[in-house]
N, C-alpha and C. Protein backbone atom coordinates (compact mmCIF):
# COMPACT_ATOMS: atom_id res chain seq x y z
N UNK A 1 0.84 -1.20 0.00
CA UNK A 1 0.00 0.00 0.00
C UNK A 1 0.87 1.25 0.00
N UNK A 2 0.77 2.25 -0.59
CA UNK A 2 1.18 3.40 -0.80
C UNK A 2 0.44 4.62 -0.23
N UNK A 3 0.35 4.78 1.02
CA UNK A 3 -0.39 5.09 1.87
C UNK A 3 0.23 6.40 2.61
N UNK A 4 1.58 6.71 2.07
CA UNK A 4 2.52 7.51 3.05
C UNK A 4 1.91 9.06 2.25
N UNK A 5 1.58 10.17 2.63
CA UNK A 5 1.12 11.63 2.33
C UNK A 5 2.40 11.79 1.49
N UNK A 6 2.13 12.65 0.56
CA UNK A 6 3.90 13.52 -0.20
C UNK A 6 3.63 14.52 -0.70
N UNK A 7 3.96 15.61 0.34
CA UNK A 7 3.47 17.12 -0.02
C UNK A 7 4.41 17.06 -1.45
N UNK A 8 4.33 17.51 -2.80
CA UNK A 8 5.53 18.15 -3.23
C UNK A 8 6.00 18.80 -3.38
N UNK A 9 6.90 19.12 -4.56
CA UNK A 9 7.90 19.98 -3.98
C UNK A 9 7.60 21.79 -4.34
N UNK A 10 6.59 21.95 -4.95
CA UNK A 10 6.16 22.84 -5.13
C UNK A 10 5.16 23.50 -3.94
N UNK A 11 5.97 24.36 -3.10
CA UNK A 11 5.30 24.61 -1.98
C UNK A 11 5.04 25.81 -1.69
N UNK A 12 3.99 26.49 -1.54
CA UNK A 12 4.06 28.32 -1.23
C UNK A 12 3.02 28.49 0.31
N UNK A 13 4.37 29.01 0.93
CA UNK A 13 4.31 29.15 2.59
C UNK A 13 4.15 30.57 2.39
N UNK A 14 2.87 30.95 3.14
CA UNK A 14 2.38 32.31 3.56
C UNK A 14 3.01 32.30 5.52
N UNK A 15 3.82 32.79 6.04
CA UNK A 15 4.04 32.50 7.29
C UNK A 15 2.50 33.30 8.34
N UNK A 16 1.97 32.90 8.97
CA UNK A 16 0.96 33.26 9.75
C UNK A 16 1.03 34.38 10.26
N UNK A 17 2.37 34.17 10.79
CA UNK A 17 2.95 35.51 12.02
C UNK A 17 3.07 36.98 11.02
N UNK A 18 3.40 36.91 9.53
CA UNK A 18 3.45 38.06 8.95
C UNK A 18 2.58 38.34 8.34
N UNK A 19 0.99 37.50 8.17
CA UNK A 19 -0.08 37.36 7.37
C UNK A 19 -1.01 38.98 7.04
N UNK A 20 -0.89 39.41 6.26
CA UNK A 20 -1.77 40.38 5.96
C UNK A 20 -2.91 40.50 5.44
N UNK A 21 -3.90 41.55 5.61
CA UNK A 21 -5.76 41.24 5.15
C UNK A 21 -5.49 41.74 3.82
N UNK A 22 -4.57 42.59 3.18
CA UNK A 22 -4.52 43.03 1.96
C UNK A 22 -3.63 42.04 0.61
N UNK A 23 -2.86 41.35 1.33
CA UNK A 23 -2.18 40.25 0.36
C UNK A 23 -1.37 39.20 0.85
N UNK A 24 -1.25 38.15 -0.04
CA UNK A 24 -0.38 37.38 0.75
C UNK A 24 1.25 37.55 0.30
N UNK A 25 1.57 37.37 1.35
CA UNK A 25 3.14 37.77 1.04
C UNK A 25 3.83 36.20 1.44
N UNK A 26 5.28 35.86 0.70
CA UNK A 26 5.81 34.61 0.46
C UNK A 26 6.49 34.21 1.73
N UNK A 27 6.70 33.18 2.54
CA UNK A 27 7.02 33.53 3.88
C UNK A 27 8.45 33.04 3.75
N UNK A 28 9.33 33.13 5.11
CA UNK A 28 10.66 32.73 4.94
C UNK A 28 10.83 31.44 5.89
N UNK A 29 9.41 30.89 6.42
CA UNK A 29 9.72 29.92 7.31
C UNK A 29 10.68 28.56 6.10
N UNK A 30 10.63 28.83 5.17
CA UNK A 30 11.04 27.65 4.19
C UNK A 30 11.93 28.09 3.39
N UNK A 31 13.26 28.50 3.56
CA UNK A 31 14.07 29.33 2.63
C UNK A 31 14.34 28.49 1.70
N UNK A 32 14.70 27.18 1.89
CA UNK A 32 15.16 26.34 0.82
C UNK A 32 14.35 26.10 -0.61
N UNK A 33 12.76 26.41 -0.13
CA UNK A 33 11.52 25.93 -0.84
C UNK A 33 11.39 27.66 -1.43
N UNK A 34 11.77 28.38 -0.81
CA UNK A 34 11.58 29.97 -1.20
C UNK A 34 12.33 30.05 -2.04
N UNK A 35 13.85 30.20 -1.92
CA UNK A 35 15.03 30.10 -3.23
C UNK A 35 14.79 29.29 -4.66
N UNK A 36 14.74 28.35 -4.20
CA UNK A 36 14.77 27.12 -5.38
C UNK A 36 13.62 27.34 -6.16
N UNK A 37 11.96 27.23 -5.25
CA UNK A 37 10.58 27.47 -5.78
C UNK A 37 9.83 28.57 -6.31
N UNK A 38 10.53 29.82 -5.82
CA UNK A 38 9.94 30.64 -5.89
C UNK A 38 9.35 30.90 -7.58
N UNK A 39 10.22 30.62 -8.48
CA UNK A 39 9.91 30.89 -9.84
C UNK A 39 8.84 29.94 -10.71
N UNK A 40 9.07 28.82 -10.41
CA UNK A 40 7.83 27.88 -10.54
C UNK A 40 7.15 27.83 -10.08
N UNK A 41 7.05 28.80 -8.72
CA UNK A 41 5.28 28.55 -7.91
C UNK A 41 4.64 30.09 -8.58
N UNK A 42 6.01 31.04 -9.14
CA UNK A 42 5.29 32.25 -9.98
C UNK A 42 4.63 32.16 -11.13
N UNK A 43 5.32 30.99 -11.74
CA UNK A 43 4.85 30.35 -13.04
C UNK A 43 3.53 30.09 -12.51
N UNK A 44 3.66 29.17 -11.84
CA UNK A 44 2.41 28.40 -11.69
C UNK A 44 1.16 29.08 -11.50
N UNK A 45 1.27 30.19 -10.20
CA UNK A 45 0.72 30.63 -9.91
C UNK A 45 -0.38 31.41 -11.11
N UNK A 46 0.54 32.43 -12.01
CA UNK A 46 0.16 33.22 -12.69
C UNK A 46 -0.67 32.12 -14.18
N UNK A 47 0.29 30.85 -14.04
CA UNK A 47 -0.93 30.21 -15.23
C UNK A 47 -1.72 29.68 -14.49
N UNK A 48 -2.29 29.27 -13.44
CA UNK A 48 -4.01 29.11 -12.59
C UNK A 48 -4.66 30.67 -13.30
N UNK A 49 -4.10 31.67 -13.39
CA UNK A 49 -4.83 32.86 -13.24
C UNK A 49 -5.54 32.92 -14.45
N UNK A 50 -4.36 32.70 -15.36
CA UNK A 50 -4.96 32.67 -16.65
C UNK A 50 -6.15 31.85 -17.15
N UNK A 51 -6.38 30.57 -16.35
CA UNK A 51 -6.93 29.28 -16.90
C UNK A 51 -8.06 29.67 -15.83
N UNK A 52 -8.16 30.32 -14.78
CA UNK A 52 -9.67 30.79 -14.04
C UNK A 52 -8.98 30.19 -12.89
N UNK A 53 -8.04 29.48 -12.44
CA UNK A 53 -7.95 28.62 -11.69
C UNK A 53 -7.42 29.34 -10.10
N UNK A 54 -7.59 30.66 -10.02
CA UNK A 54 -6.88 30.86 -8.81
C UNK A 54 -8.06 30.61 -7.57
N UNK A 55 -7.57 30.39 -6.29
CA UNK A 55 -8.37 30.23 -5.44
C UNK A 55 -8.61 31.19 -5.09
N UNK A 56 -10.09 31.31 -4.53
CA UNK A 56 -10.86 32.80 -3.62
C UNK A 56 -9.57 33.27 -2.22
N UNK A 57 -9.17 34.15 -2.49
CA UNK A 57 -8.41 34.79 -1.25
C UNK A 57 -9.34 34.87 0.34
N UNK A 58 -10.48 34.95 0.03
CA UNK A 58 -11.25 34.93 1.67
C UNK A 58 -12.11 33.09 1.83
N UNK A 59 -12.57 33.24 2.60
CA UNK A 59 -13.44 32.63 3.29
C UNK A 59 -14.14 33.01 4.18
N UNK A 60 -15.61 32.90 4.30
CA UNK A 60 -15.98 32.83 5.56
C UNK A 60 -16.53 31.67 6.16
N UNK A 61 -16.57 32.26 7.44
CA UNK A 61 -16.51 30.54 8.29
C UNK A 61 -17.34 31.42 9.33
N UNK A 62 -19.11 30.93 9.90
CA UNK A 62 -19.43 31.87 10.35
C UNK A 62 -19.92 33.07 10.09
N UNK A 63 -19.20 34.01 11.18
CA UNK A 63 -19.52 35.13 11.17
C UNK A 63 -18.18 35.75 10.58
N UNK A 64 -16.79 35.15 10.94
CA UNK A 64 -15.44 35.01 10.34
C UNK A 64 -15.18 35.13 9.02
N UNK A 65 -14.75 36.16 8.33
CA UNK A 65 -13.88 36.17 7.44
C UNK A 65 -11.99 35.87 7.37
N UNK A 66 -11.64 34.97 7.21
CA UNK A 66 -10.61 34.28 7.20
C UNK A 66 -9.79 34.41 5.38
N UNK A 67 -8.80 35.11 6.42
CA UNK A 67 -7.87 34.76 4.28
C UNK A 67 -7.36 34.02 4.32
N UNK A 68 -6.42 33.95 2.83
CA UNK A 68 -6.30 32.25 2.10
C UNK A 68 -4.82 32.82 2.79
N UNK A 69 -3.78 31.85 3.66
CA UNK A 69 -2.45 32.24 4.05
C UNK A 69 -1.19 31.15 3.87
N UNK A 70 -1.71 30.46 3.23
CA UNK A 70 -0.56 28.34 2.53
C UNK A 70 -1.18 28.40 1.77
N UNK A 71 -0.71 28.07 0.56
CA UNK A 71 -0.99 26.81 -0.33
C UNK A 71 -0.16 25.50 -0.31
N UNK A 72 -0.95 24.47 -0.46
CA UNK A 72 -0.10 23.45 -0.46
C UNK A 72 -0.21 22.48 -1.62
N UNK A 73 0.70 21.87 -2.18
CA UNK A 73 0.35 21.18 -3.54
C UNK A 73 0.29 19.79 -2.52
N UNK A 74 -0.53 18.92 -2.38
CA UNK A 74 -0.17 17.26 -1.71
C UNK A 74 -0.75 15.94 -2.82
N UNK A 75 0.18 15.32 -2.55
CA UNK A 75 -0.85 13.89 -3.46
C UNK A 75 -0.08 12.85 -2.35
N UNK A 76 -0.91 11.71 -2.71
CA UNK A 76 -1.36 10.30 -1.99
C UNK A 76 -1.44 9.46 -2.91
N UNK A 77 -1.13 8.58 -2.85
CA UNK A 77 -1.09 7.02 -3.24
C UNK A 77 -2.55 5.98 -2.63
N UNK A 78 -3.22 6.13 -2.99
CA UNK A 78 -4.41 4.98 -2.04
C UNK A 78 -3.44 3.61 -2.14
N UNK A 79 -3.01 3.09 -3.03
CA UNK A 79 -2.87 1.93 -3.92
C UNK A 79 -1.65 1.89 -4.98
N UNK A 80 -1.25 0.81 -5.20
CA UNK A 80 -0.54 1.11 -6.56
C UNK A 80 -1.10 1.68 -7.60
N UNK A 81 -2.56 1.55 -7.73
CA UNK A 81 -2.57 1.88 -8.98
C UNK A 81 -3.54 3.55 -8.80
N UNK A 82 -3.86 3.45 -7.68
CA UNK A 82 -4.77 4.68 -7.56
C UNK A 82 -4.30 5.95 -6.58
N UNK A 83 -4.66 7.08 -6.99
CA UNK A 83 -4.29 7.90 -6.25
C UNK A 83 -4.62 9.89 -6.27
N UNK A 84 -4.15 10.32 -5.43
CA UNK A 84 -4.47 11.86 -6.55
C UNK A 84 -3.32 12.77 -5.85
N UNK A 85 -3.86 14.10 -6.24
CA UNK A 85 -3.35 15.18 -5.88
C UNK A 85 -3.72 16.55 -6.01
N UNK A 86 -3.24 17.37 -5.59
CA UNK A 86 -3.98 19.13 -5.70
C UNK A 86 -3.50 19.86 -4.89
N UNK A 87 -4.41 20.82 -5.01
CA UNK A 87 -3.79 22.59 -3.80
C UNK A 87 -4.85 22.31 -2.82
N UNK A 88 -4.14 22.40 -1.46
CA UNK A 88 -5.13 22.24 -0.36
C UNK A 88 -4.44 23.39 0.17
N UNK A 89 -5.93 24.49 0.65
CA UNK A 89 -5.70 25.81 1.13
C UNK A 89 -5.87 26.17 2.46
N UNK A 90 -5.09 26.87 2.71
CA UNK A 90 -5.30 26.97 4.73
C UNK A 90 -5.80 28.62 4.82
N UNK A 91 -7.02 28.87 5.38
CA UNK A 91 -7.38 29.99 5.60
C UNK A 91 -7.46 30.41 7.10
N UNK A 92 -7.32 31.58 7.45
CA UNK A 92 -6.96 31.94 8.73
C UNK A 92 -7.40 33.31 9.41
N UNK A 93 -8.15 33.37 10.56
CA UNK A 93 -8.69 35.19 10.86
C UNK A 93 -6.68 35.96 11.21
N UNK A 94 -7.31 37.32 10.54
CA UNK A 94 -6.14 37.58 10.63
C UNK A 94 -6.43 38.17 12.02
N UNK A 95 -7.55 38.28 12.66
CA UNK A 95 -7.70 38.98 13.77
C UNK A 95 -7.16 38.26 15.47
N UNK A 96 -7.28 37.39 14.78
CA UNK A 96 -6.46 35.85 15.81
C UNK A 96 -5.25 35.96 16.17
N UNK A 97 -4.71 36.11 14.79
CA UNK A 97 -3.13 36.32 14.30
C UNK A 97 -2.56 37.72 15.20
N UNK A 98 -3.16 38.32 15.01
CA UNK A 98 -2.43 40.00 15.83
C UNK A 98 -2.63 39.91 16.95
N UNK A 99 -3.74 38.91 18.31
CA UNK A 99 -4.51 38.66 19.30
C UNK A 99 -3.00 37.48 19.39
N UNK A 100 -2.80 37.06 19.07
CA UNK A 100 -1.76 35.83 19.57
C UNK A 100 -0.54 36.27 19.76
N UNK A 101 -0.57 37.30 18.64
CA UNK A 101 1.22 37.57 18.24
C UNK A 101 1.54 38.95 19.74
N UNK A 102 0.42 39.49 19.85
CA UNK A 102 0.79 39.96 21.21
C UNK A 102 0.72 39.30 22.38
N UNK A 103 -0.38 38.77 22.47
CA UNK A 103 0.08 37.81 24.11
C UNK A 103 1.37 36.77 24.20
N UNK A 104 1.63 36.26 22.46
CA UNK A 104 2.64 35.12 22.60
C UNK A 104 3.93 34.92 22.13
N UNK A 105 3.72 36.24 21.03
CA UNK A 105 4.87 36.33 19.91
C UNK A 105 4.75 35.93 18.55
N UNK A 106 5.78 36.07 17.77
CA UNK A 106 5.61 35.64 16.69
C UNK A 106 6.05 33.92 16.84
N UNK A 107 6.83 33.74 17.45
CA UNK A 107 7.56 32.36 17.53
C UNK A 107 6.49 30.90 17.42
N UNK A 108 5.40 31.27 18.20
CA UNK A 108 4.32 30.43 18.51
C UNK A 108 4.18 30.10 16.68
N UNK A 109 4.29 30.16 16.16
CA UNK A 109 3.36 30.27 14.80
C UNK A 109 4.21 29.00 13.59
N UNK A 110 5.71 29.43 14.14
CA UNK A 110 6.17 27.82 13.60
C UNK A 110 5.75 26.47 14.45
N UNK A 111 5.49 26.38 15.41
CA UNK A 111 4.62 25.33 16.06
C UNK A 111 3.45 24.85 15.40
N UNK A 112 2.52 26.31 15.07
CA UNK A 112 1.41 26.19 14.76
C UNK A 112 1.53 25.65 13.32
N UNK A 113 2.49 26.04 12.38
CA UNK A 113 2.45 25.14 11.14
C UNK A 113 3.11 24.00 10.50
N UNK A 114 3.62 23.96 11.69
CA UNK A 114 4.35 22.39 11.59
C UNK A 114 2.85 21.24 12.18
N UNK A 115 1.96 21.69 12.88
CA UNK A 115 0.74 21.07 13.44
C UNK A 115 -0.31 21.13 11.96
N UNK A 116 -0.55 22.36 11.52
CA UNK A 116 -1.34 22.25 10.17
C UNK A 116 -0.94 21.42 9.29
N UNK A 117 0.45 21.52 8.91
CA UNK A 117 0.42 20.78 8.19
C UNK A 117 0.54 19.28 8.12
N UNK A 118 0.83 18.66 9.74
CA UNK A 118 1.03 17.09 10.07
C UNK A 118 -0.89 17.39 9.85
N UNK A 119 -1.61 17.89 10.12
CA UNK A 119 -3.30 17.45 10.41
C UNK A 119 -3.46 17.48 8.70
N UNK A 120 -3.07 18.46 7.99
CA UNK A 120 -3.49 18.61 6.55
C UNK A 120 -3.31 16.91 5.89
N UNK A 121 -2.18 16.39 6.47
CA UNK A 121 -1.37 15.28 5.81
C UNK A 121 -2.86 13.89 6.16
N UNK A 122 -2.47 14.22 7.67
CA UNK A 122 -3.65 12.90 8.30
C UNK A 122 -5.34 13.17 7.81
N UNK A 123 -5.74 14.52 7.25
CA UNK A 123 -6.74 14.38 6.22
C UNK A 123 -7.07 14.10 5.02
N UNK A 124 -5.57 14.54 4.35
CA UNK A 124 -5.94 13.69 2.62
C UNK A 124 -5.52 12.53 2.78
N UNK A 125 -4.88 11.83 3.99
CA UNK A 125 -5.16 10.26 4.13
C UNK A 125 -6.53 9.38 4.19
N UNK A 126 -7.45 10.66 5.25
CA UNK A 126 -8.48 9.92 5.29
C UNK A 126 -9.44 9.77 4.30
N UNK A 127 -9.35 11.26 3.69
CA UNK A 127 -10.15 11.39 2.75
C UNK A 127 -9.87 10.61 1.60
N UNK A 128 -8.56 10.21 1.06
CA UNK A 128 -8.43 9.15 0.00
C UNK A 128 -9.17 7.98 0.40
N UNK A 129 -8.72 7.35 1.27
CA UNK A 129 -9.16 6.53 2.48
C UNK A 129 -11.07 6.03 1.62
N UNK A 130 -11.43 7.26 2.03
CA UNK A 130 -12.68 7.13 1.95
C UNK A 130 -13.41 7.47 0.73
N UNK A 131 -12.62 7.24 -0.22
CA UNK A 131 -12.97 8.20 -1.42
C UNK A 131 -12.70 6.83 -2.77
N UNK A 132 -13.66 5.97 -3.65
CA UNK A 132 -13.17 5.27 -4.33
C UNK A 132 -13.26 6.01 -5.84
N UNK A 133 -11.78 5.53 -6.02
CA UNK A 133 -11.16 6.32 -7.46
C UNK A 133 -11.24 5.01 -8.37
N UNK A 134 -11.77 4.16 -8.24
CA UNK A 134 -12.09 3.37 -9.71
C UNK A 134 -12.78 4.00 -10.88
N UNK A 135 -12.12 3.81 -11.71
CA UNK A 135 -13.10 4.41 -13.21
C UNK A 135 -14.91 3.83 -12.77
N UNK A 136 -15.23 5.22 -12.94
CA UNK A 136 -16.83 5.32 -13.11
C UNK A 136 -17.13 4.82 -14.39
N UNK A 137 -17.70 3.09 -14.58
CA UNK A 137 -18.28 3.04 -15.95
C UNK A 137 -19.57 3.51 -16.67
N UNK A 138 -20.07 4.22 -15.23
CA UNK A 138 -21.48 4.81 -15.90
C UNK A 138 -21.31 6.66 -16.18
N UNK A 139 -19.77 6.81 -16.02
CA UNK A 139 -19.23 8.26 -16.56
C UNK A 139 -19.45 8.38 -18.30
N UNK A 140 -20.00 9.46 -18.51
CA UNK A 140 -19.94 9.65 -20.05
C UNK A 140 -18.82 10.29 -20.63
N UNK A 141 -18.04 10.35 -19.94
CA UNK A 141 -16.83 10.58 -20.31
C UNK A 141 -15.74 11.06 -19.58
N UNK A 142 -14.71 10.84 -19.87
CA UNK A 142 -13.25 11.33 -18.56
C UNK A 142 -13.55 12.62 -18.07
N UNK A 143 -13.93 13.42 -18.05
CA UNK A 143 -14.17 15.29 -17.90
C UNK A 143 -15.50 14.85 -16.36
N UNK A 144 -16.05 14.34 -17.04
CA UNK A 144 -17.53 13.73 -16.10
C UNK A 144 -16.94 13.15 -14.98
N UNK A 145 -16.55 11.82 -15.39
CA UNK A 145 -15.89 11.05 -14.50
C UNK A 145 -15.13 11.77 -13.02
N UNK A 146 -14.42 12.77 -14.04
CA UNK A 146 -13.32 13.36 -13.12
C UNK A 146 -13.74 14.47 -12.25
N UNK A 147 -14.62 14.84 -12.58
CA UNK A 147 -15.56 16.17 -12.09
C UNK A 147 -16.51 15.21 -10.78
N UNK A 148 -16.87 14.41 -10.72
CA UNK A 148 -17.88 13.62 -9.91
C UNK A 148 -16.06 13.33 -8.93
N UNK A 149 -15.52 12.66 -9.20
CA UNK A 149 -14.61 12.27 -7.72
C UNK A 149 -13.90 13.08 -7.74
N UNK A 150 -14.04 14.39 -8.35
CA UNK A 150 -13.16 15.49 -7.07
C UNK A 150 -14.10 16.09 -6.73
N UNK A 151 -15.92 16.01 -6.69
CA UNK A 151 -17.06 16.38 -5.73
C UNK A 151 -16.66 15.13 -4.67
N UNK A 152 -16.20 14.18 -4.81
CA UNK A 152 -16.32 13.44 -3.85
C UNK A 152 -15.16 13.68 -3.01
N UNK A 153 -13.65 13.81 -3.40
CA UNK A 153 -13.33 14.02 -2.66
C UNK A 153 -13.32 15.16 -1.67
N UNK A 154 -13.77 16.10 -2.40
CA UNK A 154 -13.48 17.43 -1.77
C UNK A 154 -14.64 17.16 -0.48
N UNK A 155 -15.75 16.49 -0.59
CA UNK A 155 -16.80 16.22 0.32
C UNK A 155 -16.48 15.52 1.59
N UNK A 156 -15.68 14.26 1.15
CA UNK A 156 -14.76 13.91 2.22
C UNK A 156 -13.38 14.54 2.50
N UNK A 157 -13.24 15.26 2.26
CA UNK A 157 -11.70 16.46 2.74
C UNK A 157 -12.40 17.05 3.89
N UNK A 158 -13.40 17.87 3.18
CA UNK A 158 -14.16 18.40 4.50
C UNK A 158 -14.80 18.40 5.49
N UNK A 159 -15.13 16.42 5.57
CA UNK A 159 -15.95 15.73 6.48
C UNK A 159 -14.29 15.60 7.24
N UNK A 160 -13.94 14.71 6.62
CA UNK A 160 -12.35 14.39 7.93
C UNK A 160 -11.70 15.78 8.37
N UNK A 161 -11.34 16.78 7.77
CA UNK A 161 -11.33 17.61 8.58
C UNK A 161 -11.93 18.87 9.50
N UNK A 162 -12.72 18.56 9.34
CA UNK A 162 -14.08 19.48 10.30
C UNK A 162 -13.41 19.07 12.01
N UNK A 163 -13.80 17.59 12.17
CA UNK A 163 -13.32 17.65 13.73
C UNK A 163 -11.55 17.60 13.90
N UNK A 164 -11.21 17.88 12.93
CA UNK A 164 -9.64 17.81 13.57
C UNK A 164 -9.20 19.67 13.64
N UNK A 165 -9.55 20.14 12.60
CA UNK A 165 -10.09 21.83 12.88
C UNK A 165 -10.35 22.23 14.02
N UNK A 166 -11.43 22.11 14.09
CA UNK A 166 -12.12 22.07 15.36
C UNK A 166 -11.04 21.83 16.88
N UNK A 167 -10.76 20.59 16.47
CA UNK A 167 -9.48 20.59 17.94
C UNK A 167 -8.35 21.48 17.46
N UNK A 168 -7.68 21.77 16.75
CA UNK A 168 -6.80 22.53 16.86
C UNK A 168 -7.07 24.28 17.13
N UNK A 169 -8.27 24.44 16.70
CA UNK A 169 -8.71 25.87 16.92
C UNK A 169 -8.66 25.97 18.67
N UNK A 170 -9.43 24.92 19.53
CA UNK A 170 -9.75 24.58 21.14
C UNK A 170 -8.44 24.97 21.17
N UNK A 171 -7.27 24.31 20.47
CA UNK A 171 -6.11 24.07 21.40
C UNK A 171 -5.25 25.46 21.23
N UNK A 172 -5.66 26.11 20.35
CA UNK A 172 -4.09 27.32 19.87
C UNK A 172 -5.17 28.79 19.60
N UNK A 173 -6.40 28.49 20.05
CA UNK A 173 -7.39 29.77 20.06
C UNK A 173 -7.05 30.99 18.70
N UNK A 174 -7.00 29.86 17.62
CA UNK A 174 -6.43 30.65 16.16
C UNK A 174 -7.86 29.88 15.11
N UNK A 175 -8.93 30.93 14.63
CA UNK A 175 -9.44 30.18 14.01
C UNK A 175 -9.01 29.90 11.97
N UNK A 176 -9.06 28.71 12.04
CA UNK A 176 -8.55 28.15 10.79
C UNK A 176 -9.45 27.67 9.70
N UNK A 177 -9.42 27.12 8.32
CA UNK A 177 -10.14 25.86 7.75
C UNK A 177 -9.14 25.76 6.79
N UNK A 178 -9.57 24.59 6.33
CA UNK A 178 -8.45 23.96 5.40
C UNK A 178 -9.42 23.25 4.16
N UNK A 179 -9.41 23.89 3.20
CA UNK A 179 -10.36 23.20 2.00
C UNK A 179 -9.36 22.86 0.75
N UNK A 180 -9.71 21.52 0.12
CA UNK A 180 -9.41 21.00 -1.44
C UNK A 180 -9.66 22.15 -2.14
N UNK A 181 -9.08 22.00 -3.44
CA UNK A 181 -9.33 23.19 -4.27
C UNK A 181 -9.89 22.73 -5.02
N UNK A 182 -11.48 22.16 -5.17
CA UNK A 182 -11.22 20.76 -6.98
C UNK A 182 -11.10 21.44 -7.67
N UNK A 183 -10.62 22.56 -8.61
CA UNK A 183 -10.35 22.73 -10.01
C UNK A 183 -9.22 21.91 -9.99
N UNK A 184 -8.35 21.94 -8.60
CA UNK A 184 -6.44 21.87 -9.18
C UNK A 184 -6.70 20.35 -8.95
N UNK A 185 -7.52 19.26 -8.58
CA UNK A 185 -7.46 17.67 -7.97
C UNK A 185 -7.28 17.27 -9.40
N UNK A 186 -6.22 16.20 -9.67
CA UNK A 186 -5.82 15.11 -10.58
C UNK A 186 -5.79 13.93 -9.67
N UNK A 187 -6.31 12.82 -10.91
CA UNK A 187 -6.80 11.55 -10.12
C UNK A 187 -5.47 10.31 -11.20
N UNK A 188 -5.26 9.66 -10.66
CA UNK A 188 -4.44 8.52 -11.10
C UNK A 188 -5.30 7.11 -10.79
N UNK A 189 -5.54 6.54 -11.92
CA UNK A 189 -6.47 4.96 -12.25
C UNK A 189 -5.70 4.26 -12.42
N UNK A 190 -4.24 4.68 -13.07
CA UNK A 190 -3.47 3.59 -14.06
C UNK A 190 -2.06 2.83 -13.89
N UNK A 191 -2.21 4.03 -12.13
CA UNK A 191 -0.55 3.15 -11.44
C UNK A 191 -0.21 4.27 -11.21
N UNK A 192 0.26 4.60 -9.28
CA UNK A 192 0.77 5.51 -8.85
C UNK A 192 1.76 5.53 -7.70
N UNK A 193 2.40 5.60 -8.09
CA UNK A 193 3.73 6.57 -7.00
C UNK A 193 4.48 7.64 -6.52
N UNK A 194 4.76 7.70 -5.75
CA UNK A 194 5.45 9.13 -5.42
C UNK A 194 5.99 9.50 -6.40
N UNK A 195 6.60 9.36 -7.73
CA UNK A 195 7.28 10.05 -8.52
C UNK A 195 6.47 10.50 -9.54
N UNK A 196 5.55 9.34 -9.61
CA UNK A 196 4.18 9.83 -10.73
C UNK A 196 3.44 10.99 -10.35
N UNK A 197 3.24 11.10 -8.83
CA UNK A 197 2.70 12.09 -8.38
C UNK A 197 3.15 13.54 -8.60
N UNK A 198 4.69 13.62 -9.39
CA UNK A 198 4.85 15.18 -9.53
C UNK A 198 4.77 15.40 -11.09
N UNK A 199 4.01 14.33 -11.83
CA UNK A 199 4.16 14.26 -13.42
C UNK A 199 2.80 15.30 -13.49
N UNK A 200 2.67 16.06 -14.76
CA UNK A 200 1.78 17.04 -15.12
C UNK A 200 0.49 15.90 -15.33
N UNK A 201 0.75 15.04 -16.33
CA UNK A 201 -0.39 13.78 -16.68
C UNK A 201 -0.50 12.50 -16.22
N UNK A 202 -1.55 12.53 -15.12
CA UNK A 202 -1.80 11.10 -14.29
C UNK A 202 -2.19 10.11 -15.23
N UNK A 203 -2.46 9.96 -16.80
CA UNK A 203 -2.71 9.03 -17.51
C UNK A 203 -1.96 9.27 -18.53
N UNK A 204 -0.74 9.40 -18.64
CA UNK A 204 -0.25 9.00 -19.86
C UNK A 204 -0.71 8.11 -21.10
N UNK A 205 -0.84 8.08 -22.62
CA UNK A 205 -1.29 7.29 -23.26
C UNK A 205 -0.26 6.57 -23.89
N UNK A 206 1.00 6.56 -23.44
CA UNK A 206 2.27 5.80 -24.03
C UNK A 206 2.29 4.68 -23.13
């Protein structure tokens, strides 16, 4: 089973502690991922924009308006042969953020995302988990197909992490959510591994 989470390597860290309501700015908790990434997550970034694909900068949650402050690219392996991947987004009150950073500091906040992101990991486990990626034979076609299990997964993303949210908000009095993005979810039917997982096309026809 191929069961182990693999963020890759395309990673864009918004740091919490410097989070602003007007934009997100690139953080330095990850210099190595900042240097090396920065130009391919600009690429990247700017072709989502083009293709419609960027994510909503707010959320609300509540009465809470929360901005978008990580992106994370992750894929999973269910199986050898099955699996996926995408941008899973961490949104955050920035009003929390300025309420913490004075009673606690800024320091508290690498704690806090070394914790998001171990919980982000133990949810697209579950949610693969719970999510079957066999070809739909009653799909009318791959576009269909693929559009129905990233409603599904994204449905279970947000069922497994609702109560783990939930405890981490109790525990660090920072309110958070963490949602799939399905435009960006690619699904693998045909054989997957960690290395397949950073290929542009989960079905190759060669």
């Amino acid at each position: 089973m191929y069961d182990k989470l693999k963020f890759l390597p395309t990673l864009l860290f918004v740091t919490l502690a410097a989070c602003s309501t007007q934009e997100v700015k690139q953080t330095e908790a990850a210099p190595s991922v900042a240097t090396e990434k920065s130009k391919s997550v600009a690429q990247r970034t700017e072709a989502q924009q083009v293709d419609g694909l960027t994510p909503p900068m707010t959320l609300m949650k509540g009465d809470k308006k929360l901005q978008l402050v990580k992106i994370m690219d992750g894929g999973i392996c269910k199986n050898a042969y099955q699996g996926a991947k995408g941008a899973f987004l961490l949104y955050a009150d920035t009003s929390d953020i300025e309420r913490i950073k004075r009673e606690k500091g800024t320091a508290i906040f690498r704690s806090f995302e070394s914790k998001i992101q171990d919980l982000s990991g133990n949810v697209l486990q579950a949610a693969i988990d719970e999510t079957n990626l066999a070809e739909d034979p009653f799909s009318l076609g791959e576009d269909e197909a693929q559009q129905k299990l990233a409603s599904k997964l994204v449905t279970n993303f947000r069922n497994a992490a609702t109560p783990v949210v939930s405890q981490f908000q109790k525990e660090t009095s920072l309110t958070i959510d963490i949602t799939a993005f399905q435009p960006s979810l690619i699904f693998y039917q045909k054989g997957c591994d960690e290395s397949r997982l950073e290929q542009e096309d989960p079905n190759p026809k060669s």
